[in-house]
PDB file of N, CA and C in Angstrom:
ATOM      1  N   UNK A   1     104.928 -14.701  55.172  1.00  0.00           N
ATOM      2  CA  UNK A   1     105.394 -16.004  54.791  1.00  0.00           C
ATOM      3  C   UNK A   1     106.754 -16.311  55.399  1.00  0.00           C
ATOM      4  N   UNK A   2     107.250 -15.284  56.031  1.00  0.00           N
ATOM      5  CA  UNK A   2     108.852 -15.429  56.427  1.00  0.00           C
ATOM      6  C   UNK A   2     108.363 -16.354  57.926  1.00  0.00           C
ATOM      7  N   UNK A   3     107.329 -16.366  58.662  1.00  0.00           N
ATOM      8  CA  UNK A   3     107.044 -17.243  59.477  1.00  0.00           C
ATOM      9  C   UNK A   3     107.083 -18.853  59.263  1.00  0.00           C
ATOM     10  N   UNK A   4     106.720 -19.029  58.182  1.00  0.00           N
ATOM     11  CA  UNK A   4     106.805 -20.245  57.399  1.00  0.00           C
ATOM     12  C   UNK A   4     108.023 -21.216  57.458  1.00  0.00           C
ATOM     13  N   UNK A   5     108.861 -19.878  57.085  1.00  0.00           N
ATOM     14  CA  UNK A   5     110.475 -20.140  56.887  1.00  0.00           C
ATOM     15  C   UNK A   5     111.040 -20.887  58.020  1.00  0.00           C
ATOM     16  N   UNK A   6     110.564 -20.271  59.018  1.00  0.00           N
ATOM     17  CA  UNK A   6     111.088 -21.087  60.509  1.00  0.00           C
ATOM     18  C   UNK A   6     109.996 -21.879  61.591  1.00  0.00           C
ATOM     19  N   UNK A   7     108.735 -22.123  61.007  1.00  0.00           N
ATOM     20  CA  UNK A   7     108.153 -23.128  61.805  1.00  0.00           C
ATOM     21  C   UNK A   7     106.949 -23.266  60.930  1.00  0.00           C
ATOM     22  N   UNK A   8     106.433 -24.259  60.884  1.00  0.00           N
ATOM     23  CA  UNK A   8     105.797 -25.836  60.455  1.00  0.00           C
ATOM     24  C   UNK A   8     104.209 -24.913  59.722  1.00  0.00           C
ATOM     25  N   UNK A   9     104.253 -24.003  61.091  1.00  0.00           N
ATOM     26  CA  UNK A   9     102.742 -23.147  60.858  1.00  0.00           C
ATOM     27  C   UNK A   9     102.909 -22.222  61.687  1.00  0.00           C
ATOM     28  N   UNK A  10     101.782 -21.199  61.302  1.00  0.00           N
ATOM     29  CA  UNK A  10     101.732 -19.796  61.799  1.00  0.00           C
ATOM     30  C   UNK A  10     100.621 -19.948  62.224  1.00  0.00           C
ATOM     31  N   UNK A  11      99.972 -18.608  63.116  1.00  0.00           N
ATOM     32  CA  UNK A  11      99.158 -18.545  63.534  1.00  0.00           C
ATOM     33  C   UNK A  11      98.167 -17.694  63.252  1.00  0.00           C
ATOM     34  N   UNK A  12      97.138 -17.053  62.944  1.00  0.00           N
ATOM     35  CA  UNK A  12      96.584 -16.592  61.898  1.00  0.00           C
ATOM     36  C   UNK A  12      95.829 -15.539  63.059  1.00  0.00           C
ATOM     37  N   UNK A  13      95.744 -13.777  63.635  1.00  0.00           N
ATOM     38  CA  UNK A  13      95.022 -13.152  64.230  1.00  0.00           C
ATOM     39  C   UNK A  13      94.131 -13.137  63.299  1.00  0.00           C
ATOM     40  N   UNK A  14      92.730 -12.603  64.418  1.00  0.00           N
ATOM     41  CA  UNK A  14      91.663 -12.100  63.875  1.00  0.00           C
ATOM     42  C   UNK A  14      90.954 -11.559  64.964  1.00  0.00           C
ATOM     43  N   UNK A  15      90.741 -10.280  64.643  1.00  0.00           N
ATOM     44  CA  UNK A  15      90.274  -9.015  66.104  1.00  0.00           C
ATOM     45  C   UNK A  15      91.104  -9.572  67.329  1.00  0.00           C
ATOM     46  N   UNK A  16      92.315  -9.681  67.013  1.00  0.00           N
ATOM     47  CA  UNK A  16      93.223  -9.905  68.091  1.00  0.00           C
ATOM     48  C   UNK A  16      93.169 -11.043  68.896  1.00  0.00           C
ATOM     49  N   UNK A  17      92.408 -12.245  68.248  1.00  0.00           N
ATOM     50  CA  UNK A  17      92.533 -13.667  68.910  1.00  0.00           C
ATOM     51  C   UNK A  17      92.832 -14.451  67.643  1.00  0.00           C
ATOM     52  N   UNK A  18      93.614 -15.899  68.056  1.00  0.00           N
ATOM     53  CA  UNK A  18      93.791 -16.793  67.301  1.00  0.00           C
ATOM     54  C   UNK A  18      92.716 -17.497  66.124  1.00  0.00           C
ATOM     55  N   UNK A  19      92.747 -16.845  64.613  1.00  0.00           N
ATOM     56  CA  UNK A  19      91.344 -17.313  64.391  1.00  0.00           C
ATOM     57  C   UNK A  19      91.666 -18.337  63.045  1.00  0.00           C
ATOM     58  N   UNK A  20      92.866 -19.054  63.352  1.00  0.00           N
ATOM     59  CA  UNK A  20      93.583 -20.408  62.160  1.00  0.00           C
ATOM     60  C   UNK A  20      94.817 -20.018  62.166  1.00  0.00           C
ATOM     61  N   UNK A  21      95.268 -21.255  61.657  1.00  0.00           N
ATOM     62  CA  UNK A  21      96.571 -21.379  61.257  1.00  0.00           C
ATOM     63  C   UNK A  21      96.415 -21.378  59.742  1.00  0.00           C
ATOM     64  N   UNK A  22      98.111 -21.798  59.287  1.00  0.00           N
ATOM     65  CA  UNK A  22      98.401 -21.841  57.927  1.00  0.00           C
ATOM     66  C   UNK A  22      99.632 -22.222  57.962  1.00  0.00           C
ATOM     67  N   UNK A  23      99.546 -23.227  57.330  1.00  0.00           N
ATOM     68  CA  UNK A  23     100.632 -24.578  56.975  1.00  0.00           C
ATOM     69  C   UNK A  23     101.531 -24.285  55.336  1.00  0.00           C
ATOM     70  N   UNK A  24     102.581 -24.554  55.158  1.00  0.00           N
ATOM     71  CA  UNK A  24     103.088 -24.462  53.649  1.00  0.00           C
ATOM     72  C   UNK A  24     101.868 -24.786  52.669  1.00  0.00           C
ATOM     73  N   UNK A  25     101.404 -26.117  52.911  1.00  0.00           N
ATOM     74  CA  UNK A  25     100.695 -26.891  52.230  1.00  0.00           C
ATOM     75  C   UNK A  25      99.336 -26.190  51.880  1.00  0.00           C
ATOM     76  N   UNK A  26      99.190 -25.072  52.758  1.00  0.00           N
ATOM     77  CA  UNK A  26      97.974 -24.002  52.530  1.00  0.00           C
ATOM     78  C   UNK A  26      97.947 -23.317  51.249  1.00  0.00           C
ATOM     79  N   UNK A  27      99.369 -22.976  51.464  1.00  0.00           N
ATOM     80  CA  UNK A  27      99.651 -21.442  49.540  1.00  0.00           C
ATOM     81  C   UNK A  27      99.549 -22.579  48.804  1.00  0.00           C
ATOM     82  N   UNK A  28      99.137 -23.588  48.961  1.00  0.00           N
ATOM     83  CA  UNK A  28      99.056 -24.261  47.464  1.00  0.00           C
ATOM     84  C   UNK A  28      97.502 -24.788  47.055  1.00  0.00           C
ATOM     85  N   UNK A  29      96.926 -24.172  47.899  1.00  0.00           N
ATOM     86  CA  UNK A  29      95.203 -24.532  47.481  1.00  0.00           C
ATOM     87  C   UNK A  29      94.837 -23.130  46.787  1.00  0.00           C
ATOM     88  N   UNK A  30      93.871 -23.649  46.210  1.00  0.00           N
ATOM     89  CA  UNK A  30      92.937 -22.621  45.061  1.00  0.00           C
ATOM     90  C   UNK A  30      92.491 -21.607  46.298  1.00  0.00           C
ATOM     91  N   UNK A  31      91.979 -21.343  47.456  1.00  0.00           N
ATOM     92  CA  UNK A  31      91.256 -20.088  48.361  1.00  0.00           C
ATOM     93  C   UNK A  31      92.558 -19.346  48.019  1.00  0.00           C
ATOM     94  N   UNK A  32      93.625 -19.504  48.830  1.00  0.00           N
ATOM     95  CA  UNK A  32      94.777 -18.945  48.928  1.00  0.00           C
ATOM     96  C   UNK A  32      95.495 -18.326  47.512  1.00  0.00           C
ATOM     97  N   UNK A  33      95.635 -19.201  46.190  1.00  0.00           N
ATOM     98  CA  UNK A  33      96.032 -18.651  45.312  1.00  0.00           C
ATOM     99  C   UNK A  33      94.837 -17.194  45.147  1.00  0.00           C
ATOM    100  N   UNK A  34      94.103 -17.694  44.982  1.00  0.00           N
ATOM    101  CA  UNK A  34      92.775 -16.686  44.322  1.00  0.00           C
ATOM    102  C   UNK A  34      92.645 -15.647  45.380  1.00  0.00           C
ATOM    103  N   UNK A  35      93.220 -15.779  46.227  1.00  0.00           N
ATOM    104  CA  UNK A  35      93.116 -14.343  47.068  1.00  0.00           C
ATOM    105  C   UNK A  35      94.352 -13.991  46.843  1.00  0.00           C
ATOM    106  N   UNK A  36      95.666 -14.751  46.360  1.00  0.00           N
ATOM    107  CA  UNK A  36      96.750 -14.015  46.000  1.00  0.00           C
ATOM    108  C   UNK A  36      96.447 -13.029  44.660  1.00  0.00           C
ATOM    109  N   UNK A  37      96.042 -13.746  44.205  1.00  0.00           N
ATOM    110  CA  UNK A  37      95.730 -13.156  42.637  1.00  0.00           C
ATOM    111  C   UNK A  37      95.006 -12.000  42.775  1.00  0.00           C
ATOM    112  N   UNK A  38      93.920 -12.225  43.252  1.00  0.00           N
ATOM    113  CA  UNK A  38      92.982 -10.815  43.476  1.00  0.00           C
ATOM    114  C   UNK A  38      93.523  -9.608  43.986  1.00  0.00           C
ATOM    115  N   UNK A  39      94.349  -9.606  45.498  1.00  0.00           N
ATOM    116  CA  UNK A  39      95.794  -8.857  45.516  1.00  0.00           C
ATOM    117  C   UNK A  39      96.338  -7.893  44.742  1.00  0.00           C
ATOM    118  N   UNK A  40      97.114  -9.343  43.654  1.00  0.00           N
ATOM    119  CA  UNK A  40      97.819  -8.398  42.881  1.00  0.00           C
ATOM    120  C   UNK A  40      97.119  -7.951  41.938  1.00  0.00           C
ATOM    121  N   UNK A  41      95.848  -8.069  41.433  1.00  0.00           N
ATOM    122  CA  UNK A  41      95.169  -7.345  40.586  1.00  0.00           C
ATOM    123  C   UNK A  41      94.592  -5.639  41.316  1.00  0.00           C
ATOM    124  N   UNK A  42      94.275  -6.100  42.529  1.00  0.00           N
ATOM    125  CA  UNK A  42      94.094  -4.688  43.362  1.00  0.00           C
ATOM    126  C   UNK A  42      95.030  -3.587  42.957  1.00  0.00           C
ATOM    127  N   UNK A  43      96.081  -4.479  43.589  1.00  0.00           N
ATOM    128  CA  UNK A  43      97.472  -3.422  43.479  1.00  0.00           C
ATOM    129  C   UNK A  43      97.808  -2.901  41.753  1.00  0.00           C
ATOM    130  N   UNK A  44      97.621  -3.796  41.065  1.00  0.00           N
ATOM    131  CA  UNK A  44      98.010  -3.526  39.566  1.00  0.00           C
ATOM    132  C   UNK A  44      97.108  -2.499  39.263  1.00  0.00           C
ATOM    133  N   UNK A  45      95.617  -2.356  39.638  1.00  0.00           N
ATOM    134  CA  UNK A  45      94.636  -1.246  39.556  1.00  0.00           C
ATOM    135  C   UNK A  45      94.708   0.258  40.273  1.00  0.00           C
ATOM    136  N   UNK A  46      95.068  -0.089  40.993  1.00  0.00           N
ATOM    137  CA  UNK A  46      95.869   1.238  41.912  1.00  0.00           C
ATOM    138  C   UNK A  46      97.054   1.242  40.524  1.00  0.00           C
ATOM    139  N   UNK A  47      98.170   1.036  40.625  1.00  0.00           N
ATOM    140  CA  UNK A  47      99.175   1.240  40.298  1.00  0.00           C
ATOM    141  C   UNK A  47      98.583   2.008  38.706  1.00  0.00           C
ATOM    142  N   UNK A  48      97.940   1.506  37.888  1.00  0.00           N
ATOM    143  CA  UNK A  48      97.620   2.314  36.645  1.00  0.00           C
ATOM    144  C   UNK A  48      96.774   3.577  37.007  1.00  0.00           C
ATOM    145  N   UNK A  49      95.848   3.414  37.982  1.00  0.00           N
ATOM    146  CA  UNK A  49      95.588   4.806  38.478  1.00  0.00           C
ATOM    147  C   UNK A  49      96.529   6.012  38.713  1.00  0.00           C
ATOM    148  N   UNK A  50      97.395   5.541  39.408  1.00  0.00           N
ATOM    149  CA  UNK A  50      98.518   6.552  39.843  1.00  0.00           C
ATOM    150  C   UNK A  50      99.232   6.702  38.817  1.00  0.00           C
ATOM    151  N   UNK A  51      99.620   6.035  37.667  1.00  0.00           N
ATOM    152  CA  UNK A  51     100.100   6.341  36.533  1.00  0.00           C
ATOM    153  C   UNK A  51      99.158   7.617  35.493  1.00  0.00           C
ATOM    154  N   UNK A  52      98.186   6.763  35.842  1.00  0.00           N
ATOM    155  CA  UNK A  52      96.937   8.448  34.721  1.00  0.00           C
ATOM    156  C   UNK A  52      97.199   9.555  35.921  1.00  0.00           C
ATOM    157  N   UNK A  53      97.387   9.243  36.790  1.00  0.00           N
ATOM    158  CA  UNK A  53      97.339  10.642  37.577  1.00  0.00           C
ATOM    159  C   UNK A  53      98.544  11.573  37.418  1.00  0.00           C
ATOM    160  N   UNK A  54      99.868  10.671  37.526  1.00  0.00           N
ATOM    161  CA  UNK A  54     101.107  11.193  37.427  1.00  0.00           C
ATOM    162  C   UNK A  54     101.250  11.860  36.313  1.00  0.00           C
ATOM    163  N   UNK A  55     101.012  11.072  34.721  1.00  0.00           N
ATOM    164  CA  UNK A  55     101.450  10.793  33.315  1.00  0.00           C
ATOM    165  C   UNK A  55     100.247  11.413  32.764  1.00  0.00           C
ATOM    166  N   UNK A  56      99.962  12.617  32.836  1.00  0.00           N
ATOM    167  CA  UNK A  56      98.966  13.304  32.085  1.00  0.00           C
ATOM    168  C   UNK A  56      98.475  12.484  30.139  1.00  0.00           C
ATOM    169  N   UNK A  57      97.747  12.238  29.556  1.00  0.00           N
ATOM    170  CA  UNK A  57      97.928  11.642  28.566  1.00  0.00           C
ATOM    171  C   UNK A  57      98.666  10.469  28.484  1.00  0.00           C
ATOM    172  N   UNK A  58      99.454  10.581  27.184  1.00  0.00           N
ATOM    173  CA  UNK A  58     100.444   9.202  27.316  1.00  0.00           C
ATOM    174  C   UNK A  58     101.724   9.513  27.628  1.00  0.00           C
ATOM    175  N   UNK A  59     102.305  10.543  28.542  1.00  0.00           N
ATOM    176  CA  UNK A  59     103.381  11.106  28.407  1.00  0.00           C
ATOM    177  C   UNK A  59     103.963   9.803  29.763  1.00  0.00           C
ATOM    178  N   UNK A  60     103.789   8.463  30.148  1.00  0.00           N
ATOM    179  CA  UNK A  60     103.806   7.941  30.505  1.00  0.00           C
ATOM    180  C   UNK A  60     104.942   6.671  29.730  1.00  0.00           C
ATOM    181  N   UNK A  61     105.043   6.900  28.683  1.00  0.00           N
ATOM    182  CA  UNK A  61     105.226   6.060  27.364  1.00  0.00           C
ATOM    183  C   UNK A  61     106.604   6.285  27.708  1.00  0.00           C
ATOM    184  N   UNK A  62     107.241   7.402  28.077  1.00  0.00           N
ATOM    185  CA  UNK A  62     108.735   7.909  27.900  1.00  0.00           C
ATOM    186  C   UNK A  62     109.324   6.841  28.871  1.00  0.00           C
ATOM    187  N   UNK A  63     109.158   6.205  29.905  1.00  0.00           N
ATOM    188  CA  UNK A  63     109.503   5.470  30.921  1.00  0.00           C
ATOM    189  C   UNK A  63     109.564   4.104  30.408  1.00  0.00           C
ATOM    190  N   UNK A  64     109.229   4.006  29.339  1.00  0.00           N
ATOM    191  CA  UNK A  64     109.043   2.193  29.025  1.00  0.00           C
ATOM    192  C   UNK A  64     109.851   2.248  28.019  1.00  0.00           C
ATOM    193  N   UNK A  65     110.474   0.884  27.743  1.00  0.00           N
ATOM    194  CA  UNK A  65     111.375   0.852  26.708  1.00  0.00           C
ATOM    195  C   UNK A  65     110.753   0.452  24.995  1.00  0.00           C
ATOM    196  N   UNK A  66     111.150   0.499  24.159  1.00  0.00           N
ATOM    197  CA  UNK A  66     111.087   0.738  22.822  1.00  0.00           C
ATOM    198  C   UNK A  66     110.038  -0.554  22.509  1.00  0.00           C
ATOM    199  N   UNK A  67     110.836  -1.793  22.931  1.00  0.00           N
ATOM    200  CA  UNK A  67     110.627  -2.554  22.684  1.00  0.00           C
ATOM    201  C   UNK A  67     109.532  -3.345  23.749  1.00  0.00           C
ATOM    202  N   UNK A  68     109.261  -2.978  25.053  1.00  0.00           N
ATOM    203  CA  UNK A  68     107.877  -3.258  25.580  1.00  0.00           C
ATOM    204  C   UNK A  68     106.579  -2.849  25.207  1.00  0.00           C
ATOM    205  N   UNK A  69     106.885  -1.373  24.458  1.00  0.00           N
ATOM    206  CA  UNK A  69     106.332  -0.676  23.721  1.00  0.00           C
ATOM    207  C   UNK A  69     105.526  -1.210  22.803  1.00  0.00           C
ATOM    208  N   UNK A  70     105.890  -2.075  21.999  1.00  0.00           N
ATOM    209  CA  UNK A  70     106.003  -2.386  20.835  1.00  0.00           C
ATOM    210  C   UNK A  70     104.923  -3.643  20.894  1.00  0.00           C
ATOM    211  N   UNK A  71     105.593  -4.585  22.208  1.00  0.00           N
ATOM    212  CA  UNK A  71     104.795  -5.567  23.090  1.00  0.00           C
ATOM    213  C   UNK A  71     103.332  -5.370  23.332  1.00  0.00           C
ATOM    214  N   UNK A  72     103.508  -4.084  23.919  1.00  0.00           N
ATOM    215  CA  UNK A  72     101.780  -4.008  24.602  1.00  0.00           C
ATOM    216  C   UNK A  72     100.942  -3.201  23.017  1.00  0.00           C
ATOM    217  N   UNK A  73     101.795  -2.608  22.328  1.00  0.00           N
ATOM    218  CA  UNK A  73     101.064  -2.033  21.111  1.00  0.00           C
ATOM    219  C   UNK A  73     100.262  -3.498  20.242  1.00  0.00           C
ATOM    220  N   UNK A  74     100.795  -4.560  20.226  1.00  0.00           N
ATOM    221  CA  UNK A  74     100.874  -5.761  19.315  1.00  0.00           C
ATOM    222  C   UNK A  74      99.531  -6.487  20.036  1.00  0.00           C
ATOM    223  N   UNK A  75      99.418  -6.528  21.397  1.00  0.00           N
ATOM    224  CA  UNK A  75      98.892  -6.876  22.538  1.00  0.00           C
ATOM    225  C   UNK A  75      97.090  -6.176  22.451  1.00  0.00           C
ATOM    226  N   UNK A  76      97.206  -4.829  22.464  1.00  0.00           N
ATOM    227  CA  UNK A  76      96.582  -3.990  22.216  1.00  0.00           C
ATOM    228  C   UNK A  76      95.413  -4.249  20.859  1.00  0.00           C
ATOM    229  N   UNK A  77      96.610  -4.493  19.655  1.00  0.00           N
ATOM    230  CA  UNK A  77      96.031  -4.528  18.415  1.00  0.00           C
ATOM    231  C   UNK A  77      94.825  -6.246  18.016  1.00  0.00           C
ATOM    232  N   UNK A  78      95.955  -7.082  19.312  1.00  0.00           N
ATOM    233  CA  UNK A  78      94.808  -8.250  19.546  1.00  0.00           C
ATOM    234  C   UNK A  78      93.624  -8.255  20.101  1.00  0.00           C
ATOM    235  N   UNK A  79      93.706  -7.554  21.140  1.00  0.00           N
ATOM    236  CA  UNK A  79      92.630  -7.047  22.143  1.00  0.00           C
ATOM    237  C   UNK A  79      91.642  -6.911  21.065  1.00  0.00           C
ATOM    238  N   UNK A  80      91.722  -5.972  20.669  1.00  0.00           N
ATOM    239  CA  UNK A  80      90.735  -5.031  19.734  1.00  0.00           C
ATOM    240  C   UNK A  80      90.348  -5.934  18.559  1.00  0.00           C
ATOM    241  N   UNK A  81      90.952  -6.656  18.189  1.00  0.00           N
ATOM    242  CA  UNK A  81      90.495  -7.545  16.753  1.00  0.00           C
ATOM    243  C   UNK A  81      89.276  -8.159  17.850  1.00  0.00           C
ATOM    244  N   UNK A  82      89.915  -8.764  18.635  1.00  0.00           N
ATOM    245  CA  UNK A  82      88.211  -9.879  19.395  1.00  0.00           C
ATOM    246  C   UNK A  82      87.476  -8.657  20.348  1.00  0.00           C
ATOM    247  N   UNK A  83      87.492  -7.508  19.708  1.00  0.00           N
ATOM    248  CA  UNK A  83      86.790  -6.491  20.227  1.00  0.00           C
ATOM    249  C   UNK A  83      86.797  -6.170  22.174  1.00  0.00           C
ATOM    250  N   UNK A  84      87.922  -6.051  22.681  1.00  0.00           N
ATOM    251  CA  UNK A  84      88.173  -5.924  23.616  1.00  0.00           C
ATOM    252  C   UNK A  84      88.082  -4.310  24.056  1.00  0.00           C
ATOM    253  N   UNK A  85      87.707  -3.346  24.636  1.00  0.00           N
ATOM    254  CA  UNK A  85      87.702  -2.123  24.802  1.00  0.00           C
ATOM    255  C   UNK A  85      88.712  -2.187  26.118  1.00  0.00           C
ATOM    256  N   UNK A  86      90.111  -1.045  25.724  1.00  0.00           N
ATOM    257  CA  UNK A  86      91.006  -1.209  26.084  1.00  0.00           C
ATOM    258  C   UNK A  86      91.853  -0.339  26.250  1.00  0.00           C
ATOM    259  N   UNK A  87      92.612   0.543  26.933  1.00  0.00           N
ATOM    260  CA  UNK A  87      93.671   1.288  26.586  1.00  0.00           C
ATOM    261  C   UNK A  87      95.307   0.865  26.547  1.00  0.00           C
ATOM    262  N   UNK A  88      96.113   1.645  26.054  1.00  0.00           N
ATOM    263  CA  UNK A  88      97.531   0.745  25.826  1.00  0.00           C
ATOM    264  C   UNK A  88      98.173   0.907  27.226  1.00  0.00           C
ATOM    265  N   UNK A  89      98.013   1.261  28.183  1.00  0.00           N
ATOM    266  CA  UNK A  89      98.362   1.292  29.674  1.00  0.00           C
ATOM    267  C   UNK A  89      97.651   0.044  30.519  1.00  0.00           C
ATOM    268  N   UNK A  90      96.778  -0.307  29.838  1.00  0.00           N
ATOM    269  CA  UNK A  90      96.234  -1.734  30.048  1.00  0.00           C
ATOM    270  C   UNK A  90      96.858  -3.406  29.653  1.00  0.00           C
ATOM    271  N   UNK A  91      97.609  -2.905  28.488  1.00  0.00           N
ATOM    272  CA  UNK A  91      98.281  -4.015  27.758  1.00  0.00           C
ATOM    273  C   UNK A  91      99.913  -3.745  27.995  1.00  0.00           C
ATOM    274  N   UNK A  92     100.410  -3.067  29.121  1.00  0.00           N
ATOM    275  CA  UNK A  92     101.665  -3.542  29.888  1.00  0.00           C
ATOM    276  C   UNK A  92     101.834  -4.411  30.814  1.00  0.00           C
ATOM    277  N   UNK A  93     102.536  -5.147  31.208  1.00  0.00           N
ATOM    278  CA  UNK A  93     103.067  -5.888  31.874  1.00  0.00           C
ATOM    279  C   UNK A  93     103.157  -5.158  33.323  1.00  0.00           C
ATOM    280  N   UNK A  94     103.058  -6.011  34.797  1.00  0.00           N
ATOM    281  CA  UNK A  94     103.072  -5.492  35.800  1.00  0.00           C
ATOM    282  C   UNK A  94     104.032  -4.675  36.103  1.00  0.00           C
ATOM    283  N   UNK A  95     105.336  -5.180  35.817  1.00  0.00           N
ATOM    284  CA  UNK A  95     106.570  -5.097  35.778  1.00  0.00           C
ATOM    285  C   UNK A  95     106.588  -3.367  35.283  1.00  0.00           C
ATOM    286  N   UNK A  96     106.222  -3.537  33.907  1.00  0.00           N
ATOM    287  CA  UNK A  96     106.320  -2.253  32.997  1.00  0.00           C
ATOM    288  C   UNK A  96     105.871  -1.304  34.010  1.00  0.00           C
ATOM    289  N   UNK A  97     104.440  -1.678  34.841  1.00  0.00           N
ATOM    290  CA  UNK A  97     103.941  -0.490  35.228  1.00  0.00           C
ATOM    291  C   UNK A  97     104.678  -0.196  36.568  1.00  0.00           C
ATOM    292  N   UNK A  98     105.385  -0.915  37.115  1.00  0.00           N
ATOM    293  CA  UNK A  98     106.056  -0.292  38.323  1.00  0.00           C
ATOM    294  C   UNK A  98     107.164   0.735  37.715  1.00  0.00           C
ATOM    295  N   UNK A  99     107.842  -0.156  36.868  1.00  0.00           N
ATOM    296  CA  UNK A  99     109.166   1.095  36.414  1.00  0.00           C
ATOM    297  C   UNK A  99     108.519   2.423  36.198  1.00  0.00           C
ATOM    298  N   UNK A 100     107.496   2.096  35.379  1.00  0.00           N
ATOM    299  CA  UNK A 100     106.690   3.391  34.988  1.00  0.00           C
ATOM    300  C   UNK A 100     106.665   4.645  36.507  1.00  0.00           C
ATOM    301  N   UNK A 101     106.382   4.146  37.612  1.00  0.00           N
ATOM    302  CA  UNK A 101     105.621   5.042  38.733  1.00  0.00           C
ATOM    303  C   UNK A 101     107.040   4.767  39.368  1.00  0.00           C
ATOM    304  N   UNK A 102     108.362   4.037  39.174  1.00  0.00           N
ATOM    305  CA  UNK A 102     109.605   3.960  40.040  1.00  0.00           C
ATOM    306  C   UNK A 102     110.172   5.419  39.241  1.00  0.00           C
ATOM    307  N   UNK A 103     109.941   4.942  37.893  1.00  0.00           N
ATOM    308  CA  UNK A 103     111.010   6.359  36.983  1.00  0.00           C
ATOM    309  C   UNK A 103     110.391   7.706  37.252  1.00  0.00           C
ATOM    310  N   UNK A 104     109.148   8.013  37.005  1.00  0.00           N
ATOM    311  CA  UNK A 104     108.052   9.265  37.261  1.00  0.00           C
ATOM    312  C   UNK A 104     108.774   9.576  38.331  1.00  0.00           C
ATOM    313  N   UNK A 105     108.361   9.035  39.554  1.00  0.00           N
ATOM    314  CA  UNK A 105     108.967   9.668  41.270  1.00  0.00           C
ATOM    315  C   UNK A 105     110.562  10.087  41.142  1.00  0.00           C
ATOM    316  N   UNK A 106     111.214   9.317  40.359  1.00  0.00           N
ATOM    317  CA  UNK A 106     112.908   9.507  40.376  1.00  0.00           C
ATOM    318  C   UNK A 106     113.224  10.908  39.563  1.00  0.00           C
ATOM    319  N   UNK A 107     112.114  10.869  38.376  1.00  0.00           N
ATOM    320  CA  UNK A 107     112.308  12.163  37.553  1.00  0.00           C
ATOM    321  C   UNK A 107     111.387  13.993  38.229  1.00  0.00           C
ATOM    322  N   UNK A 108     110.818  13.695  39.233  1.00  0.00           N
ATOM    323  CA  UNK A 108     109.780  14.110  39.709  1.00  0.00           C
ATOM    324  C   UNK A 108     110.860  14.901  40.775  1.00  0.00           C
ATOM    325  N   UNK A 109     111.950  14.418  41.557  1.00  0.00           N
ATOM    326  CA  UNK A 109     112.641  14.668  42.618  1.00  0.00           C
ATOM    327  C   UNK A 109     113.792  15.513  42.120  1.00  0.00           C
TER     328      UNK A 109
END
């Protein structure tokens, strides 16, 4: 997107030839959001993977604060009333789960 920043439109490869552009006015249609979104759901799925892998059990919990804690527990307890099958590593915030796999690696070294 930093192409954006300095001209009108970019040019879009595909198998190494020109295969579209993309205009500002592009990130604001539904294809583009919904492939943003899907993205970050990829990545958010990886990212809790590598957390069960790192964080044996819930020993994962130590990295989050008291009170996010408390958040995804509350979160959790909704889930489950409208019968949602769920774990509490599911009901953090994206955010939560990066610190989670930023602090692990920092405590890990």
């Amino acid at each position: 997107m930093l192409g954006l920043a300095k001209s009108p439109r970019i040019f879009v490869r595909v198998f190494g030839a020109a295969g579209g552009i993309i205009t500002m006015s592009d990130l604001q249609k539904p294809p583009v959001r919904m492939w943003l979104f899907g993205m970050i759901t990829l990545i958010e799925m990886r990212i809790s993977r590598l957390i069960e892998q790192m964080c044996p059990g819930d020993s994962w919990k130590q990295h989050v604060s008291e009170g996010r804690l408390q958040k995804a527990e509350a979160l959790l307890e909704e889930r489950r009333r409208r019968n949602q099958s769920l774990d509490l590593l599911d009901c953090l915030q994206f955010s939560d789960k990066g610190q989670i796999v930023a602090r692990t690696r920092r405590s890990a070294t």
